[in-house]
C-alpha atoms as a PDB file:
ATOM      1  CA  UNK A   1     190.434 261.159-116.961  1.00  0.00           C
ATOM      2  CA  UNK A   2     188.337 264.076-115.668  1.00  0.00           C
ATOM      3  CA  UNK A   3     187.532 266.726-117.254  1.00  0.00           C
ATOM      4  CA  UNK A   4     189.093 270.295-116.870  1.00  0.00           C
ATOM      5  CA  UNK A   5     187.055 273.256-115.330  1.00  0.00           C
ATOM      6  CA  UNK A   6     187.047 277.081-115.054  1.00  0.00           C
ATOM      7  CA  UNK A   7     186.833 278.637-112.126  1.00  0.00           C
ATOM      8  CA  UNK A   8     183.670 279.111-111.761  1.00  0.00           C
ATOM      9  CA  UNK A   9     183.190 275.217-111.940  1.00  0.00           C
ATOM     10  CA  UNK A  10     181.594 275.056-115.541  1.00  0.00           C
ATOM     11  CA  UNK A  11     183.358 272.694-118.130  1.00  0.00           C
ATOM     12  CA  UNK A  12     186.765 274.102-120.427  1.00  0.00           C
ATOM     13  CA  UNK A  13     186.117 274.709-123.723  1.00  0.00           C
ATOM     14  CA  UNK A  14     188.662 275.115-126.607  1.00  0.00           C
ATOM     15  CA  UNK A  15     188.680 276.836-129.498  1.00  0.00           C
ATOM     16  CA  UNK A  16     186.367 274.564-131.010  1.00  0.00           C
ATOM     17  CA  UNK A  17     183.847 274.631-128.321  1.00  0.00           C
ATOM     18  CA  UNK A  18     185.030 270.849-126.967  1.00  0.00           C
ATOM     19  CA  UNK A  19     185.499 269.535-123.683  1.00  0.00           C
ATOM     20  CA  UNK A  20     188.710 269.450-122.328  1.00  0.00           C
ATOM     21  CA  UNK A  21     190.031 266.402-120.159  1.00  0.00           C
ATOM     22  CA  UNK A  22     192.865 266.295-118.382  1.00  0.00           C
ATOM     23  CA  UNK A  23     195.266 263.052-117.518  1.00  0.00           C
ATOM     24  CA  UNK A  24     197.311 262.375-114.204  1.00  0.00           C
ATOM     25  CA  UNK A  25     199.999 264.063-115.803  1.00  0.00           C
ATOM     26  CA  UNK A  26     198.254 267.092-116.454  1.00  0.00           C
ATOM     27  CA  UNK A  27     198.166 266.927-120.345  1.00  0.00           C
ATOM     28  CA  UNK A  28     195.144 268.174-121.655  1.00  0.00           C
ATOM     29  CA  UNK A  29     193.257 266.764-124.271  1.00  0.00           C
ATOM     30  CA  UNK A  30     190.179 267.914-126.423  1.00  0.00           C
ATOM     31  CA  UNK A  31     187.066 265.867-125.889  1.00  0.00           C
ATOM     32  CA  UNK A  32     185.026 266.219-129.442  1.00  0.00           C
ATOM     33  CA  UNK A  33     182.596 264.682-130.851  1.00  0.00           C
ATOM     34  CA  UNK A  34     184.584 261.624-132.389  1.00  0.00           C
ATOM     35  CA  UNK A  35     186.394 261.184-129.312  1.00  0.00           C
ATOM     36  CA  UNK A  36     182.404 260.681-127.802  1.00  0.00           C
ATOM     37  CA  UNK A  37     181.357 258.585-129.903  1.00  0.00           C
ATOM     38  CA  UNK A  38     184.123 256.171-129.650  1.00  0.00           C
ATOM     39  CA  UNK A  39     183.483 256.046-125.417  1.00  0.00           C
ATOM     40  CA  UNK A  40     179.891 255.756-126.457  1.00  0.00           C
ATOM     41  CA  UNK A  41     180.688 252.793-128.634  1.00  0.00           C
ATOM     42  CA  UNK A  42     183.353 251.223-126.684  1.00  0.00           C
ATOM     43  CA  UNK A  43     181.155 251.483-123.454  1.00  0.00           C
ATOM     44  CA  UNK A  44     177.918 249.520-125.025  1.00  0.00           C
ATOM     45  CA  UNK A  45     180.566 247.152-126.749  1.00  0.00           C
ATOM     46  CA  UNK A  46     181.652 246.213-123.056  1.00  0.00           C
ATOM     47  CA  UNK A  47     177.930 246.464-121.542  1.00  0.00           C
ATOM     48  CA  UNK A  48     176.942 244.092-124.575  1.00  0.00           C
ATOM     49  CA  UNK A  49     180.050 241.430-123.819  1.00  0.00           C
ATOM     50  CA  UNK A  50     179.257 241.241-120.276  1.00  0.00           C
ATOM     51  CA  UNK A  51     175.544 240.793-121.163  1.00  0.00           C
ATOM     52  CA  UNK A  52     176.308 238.010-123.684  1.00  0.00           C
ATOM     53  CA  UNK A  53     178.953 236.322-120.929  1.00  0.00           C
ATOM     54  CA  UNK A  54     176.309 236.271-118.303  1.00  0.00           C
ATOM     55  CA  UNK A  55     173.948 234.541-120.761  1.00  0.00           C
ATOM     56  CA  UNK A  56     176.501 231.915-121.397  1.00  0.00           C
ATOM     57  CA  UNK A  57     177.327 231.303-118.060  1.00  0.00           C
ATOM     58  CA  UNK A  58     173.423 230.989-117.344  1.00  0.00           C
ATOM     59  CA  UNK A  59     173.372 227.942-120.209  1.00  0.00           C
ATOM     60  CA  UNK A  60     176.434 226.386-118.558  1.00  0.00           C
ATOM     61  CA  UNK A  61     174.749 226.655-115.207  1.00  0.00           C
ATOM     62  CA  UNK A  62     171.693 225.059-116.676  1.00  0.00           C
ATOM     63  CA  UNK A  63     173.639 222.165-118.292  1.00  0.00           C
ATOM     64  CA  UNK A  64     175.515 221.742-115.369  1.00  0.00           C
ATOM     65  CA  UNK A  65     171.828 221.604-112.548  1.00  0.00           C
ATOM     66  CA  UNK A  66     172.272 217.728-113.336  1.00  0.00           C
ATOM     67  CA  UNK A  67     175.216 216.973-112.104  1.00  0.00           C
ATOM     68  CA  UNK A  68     174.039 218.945-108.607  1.00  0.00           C
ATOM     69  CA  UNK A  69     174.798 216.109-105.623  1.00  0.00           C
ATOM     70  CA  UNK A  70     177.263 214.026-107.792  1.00  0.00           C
ATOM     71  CA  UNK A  71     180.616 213.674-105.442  1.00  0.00           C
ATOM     72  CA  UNK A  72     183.118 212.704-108.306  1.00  0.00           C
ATOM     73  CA  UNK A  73     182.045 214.672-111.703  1.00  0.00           C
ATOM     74  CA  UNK A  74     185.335 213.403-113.237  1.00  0.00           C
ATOM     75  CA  UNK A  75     184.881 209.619-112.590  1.00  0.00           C
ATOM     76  CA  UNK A  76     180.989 210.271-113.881  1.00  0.00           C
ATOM     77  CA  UNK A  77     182.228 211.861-117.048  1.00  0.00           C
ATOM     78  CA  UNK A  78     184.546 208.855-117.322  1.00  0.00           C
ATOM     79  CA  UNK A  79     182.372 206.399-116.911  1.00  0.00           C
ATOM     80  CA  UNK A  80     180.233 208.262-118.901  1.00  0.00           C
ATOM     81  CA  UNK A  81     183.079 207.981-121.628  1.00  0.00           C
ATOM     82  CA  UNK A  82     183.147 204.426-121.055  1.00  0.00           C
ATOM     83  CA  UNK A  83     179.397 203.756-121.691  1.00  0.00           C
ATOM     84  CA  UNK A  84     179.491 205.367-125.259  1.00  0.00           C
ATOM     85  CA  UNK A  85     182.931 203.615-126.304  1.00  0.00           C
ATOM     86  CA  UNK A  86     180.978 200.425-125.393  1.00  0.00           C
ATOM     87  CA  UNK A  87     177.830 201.790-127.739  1.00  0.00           C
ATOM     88  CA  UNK A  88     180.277 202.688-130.380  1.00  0.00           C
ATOM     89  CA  UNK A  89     181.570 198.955-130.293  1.00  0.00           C
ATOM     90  CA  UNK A  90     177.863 197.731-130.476  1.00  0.00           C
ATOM     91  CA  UNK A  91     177.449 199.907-133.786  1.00  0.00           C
ATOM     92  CA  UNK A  92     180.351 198.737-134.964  1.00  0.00           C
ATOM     93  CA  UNK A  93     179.638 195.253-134.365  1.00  0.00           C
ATOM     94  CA  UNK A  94     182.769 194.321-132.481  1.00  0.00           C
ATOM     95  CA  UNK A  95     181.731 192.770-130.052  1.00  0.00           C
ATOM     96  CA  UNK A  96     178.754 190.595-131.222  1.00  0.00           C
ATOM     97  CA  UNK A  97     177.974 190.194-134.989  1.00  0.00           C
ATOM     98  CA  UNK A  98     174.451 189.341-136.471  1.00  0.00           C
ATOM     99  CA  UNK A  99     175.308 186.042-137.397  1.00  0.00           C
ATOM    100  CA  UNK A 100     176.724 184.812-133.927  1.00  0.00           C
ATOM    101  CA  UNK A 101     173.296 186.178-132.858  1.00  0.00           C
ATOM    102  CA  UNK A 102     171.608 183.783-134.975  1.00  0.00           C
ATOM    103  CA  UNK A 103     173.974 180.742-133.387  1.00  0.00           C
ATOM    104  CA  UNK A 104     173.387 182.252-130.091  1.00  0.00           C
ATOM    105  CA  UNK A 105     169.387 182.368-130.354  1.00  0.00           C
ATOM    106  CA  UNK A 106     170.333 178.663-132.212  1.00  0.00           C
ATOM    107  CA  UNK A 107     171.916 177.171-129.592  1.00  0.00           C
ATOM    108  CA  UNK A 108     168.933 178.795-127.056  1.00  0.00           C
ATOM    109  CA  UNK A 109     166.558 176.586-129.106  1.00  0.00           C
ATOM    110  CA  UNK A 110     168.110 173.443-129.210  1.00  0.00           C
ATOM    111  CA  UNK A 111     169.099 173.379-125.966  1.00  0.00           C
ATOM    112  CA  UNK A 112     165.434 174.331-124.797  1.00  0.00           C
ATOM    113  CA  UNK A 113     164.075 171.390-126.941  1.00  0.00           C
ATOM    114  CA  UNK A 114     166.716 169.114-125.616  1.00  0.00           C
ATOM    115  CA  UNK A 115     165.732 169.894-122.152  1.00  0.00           C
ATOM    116  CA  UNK A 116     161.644 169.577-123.052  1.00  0.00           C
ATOM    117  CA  UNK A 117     162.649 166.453-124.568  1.00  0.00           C
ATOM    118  CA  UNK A 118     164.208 164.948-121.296  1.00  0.00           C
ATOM    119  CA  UNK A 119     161.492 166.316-119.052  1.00  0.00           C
ATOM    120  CA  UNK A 120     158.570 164.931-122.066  1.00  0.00           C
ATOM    121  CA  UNK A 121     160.535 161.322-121.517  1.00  0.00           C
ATOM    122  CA  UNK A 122     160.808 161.469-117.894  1.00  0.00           C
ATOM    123  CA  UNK A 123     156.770 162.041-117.541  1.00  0.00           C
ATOM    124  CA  UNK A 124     156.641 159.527-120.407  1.00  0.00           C
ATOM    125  CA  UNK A 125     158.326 156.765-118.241  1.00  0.00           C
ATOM    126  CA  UNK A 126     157.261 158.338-114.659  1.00  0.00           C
ATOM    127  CA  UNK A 127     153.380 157.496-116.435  1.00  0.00           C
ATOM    128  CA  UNK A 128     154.244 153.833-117.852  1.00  0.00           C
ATOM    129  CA  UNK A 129     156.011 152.568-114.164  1.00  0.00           C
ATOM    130  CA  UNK A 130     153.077 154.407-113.052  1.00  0.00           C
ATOM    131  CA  UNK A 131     150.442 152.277-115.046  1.00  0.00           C
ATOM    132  CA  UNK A 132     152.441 149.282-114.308  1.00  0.00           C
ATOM    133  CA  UNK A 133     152.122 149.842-110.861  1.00  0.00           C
ATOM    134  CA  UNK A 134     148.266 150.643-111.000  1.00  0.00           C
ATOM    135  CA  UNK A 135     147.168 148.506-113.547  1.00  0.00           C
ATOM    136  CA  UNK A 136     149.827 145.848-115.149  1.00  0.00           C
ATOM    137  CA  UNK A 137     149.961 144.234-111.186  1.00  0.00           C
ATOM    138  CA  UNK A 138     146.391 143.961-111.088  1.00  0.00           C
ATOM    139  CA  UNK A 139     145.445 142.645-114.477  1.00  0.00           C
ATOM    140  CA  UNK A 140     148.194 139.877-112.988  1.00  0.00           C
ATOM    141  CA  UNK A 141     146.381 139.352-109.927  1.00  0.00           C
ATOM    142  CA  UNK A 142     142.661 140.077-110.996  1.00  0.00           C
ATOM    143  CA  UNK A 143     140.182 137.200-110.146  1.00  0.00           C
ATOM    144  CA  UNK A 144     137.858 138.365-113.007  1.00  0.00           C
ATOM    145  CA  UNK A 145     139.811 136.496-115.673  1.00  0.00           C
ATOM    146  CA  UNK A 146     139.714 133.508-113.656  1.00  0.00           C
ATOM    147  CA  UNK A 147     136.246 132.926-115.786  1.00  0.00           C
ATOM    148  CA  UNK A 148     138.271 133.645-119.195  1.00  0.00           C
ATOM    149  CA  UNK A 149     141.024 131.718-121.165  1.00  0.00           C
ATOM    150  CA  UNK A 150     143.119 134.651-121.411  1.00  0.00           C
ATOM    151  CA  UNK A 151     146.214 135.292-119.679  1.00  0.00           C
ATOM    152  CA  UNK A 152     146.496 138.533-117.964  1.00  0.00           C
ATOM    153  CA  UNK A 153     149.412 140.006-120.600  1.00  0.00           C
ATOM    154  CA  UNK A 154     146.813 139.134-123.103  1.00  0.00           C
ATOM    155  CA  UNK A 155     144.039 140.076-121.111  1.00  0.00           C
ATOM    156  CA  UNK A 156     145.990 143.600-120.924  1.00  0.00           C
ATOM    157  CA  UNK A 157     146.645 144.098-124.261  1.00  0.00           C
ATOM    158  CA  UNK A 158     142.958 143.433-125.306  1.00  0.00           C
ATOM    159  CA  UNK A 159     141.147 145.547-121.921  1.00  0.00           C
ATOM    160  CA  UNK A 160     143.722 147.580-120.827  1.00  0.00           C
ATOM    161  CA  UNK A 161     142.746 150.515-123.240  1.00  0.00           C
ATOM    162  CA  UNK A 162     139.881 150.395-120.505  1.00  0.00           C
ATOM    163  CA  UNK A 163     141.808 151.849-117.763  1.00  0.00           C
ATOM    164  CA  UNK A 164     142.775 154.857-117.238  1.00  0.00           C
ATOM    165  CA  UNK A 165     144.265 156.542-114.079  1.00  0.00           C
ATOM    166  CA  UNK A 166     143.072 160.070-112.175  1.00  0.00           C
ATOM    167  CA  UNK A 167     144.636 161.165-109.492  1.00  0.00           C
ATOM    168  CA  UNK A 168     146.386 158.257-108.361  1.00  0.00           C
ATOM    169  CA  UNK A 169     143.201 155.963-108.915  1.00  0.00           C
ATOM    170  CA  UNK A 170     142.397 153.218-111.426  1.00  0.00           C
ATOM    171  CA  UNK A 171     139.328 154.155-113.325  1.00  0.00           C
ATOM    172  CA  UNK A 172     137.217 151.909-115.719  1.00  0.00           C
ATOM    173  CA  UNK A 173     135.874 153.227-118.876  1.00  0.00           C
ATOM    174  CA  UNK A 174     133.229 151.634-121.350  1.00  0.00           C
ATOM    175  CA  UNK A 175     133.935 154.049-124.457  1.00  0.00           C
ATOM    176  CA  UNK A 176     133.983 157.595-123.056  1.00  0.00           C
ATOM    177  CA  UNK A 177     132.032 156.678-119.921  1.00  0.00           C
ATOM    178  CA  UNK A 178     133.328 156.262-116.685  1.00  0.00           C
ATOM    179  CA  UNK A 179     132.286 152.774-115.267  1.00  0.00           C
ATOM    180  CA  UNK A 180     130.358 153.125-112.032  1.00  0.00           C
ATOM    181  CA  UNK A 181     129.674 150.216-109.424  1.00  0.00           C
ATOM    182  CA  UNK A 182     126.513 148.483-108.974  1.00  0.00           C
ATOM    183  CA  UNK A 183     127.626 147.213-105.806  1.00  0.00           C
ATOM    184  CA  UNK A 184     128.522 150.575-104.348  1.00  0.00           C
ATOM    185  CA  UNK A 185     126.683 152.982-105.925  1.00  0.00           C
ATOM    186  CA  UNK A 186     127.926 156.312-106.778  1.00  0.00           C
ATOM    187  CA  UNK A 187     131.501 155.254-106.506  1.00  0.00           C
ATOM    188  CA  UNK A 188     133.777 153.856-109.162  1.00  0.00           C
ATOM    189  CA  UNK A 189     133.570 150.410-109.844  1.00  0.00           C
ATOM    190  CA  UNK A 190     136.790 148.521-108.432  1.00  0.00           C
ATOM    191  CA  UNK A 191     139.020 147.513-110.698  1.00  0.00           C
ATOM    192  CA  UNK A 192     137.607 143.541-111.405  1.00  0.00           C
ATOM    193  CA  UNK A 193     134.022 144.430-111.071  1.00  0.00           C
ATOM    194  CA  UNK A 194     134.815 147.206-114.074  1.00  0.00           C
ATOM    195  CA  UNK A 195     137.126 144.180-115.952  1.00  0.00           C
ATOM    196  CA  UNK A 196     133.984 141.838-115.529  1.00  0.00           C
ATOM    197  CA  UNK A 197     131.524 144.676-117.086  1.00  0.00           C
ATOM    198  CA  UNK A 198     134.200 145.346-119.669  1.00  0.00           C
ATOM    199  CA  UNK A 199     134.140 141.924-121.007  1.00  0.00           C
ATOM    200  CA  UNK A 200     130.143 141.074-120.757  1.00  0.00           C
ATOM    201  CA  UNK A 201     130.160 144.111-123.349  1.00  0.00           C
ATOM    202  CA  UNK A 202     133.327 142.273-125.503  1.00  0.00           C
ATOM    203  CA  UNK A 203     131.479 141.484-128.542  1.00  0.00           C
ATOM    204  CA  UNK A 204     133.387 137.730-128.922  1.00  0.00           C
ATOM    205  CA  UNK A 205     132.570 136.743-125.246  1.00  0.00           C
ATOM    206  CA  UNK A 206     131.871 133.506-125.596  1.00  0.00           C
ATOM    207  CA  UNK A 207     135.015 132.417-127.416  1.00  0.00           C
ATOM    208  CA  UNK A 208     136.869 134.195-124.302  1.00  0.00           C
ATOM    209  CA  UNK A 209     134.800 132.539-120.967  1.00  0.00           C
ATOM    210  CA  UNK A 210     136.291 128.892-119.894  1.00  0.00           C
ATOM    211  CA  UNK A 211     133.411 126.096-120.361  1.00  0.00           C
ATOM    212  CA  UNK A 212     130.684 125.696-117.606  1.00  0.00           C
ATOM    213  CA  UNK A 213     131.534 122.824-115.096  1.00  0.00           C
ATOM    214  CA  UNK A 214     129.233 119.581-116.543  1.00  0.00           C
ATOM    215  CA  UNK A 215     129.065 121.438-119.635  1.00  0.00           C
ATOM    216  CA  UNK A 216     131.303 119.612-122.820  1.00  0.00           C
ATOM    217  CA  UNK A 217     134.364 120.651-121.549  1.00  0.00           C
ATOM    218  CA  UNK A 218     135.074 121.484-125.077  1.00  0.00           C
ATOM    219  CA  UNK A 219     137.040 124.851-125.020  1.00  0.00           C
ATOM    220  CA  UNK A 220     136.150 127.430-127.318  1.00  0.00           C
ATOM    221  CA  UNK A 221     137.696 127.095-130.659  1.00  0.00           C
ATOM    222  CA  UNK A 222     137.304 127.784-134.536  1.00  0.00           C
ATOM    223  CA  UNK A 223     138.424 123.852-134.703  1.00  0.00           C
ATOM    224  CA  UNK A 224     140.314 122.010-134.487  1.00  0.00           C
ATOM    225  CA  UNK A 225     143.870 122.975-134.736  1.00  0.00           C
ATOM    226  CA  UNK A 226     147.181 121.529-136.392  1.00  0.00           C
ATOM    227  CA  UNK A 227     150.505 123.403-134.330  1.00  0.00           C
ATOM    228  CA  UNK A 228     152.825 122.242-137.677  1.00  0.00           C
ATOM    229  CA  UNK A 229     155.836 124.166-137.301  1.00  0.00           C
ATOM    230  CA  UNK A 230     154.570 126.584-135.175  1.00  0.00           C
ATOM    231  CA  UNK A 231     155.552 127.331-131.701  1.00  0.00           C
ATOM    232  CA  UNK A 232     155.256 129.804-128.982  1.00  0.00           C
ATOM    233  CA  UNK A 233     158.637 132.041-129.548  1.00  0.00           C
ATOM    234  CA  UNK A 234     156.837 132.277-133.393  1.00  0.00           C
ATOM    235  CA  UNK A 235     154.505 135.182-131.553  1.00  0.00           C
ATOM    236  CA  UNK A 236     155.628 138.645-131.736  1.00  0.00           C
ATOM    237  CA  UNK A 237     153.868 139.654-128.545  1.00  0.00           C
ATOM    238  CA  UNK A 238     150.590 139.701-126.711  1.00  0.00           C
ATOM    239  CA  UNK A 239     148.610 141.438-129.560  1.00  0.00           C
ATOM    240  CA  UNK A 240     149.488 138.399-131.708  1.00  0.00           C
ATOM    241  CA  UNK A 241     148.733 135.572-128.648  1.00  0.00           C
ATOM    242  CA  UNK A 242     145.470 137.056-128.567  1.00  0.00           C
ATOM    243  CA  UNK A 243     144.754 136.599-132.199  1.00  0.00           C
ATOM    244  CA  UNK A 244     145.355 133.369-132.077  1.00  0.00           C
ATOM    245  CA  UNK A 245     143.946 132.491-128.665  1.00  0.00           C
ATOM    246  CA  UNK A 246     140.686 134.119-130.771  1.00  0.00           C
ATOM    247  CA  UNK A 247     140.611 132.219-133.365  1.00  0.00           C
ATOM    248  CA  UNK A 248     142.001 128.781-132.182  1.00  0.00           C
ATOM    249  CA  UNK A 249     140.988 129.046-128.554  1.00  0.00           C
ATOM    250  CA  UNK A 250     143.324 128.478-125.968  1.00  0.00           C
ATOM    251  CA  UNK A 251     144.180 124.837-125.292  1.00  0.00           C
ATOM    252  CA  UNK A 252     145.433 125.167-129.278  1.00  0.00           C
ATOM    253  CA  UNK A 253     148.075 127.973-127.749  1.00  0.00           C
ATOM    254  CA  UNK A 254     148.614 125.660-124.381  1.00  0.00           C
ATOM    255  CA  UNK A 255     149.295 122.678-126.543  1.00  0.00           C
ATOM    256  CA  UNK A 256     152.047 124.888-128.845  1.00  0.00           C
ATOM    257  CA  UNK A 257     155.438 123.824-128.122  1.00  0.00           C
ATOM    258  CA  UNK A 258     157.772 125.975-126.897  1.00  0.00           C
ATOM    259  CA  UNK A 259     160.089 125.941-129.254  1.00  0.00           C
END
């Protein structure tokens, strides 16, 4: 609404010295001081709103930079939605409680042990055919206890602590030493030439080695030797043939009866 002028171009005044502005209708109206002020205040009220909206819409703009290069913001804010109904659950404990936790990490355990257990027994009986292969068949076949009374399941359950085997070889042992040849030396001794050193260092020897030819012929023996009841199922296993070989030398165990 502009404001009405003389003719000389300077502004209208009323009677009370005020501006006078005019509408498109050509009603005039005084312009005072309250009239002013009220422009005035309704003109920084608007200059201070848009100020305040552009601020807002700076924030929202900032907020928003992440989701620059993202095709589908709906299905993100969805699945966004999804994610913390699923975290909500987990607070809640719906969907796994603190005690099936404690069957779960159970249930882990005893399955892990079952399956070290299995694996422990495999290399348990993988290492016994193993030793039977190495050293059972050639305590059976070994020439060195051709010179002994002792059978070679006897002979094995007295020597066979002896024998131990690295990387795939048989290898003698006199306490914690390895037993090297004298007929090769600087190589392992061979199986009988380490069972013959092994028992020249058996402290009871003599009551082990078969008589000299021309010699008495008498086997070795505590004495003689009265079977009774006694047979050969009585013995519980080589450990106990041995004992007895030991102390009633073997012809006493050759002349047990079966039973």
């Amino acid at each position: 609404m502009p404001f009405k002028r003389n003719e000389d171009g300077a502004l209208a005044l009323d009677e009370s010295n005020n501006p006078i502005r005019v509408d498109a209708d050509g009603k005039e109206y005084p312009f005072g001081d309250e009239a002013l002020d009220a422009t005035l205040h309704n003109l920084t009220k608007a200059n201070s709103e848009a100020a305040e909206r552009k601020r807002k819409l700076r924030e929202v703009e900032s907020q928003l930079k992440h989701l620059e290069g993202i095709e589908d913001p709906e299905k993100y804010f969805r699945d966004a939605n999804k994610a913390l109904e699923t975290v909500k659950n987990l607070d809640d404990k719906k969907l796994v409680e603190a005690g099936e936790v404690e069957n779960l990490k159970k249930s882990i355990s005893e399955s892990y042990e079952k399956k070290l257990k299995e694996a422990q027994d495999e290399i348990q009986a993988k290492d016994a055919e193993l030793y039977t292969e190495k050293v059972s068949s050639r305590f059976a076949k070994s020439q060195a206890l051709e010179r002994t009374v002792l059978t070679p399941d006897i002979a094995e359950a007295y020597f066979g602590k002896h024998f131990k085997i690295e990387d795939g070889q048989v290898v003698g042992y006199l306490g914690d030493e390895k037993i090297y040849s004298k007929e090769n030396p600087g190589q392992y001794a061979g199986f009988d030439e380490a069972l013959s050193m092994v028992i020249e260092q058996y402290p009871m020897k003599d009551k082990i080695m078969r008589a000299n030819p021309g010699g008495s012929g008498t086997p070795p023996s505590g004495g003689s030797f009265s079977s009774g009841t006694k047979t050969k199922k009585d013995f519980r296993g080589a450990k106990d043939k041995a004992a007895f070989i030991k102390e009633h030398g073997q012809e006493a165990f050759m002349n047990l009866p079966n039973g």
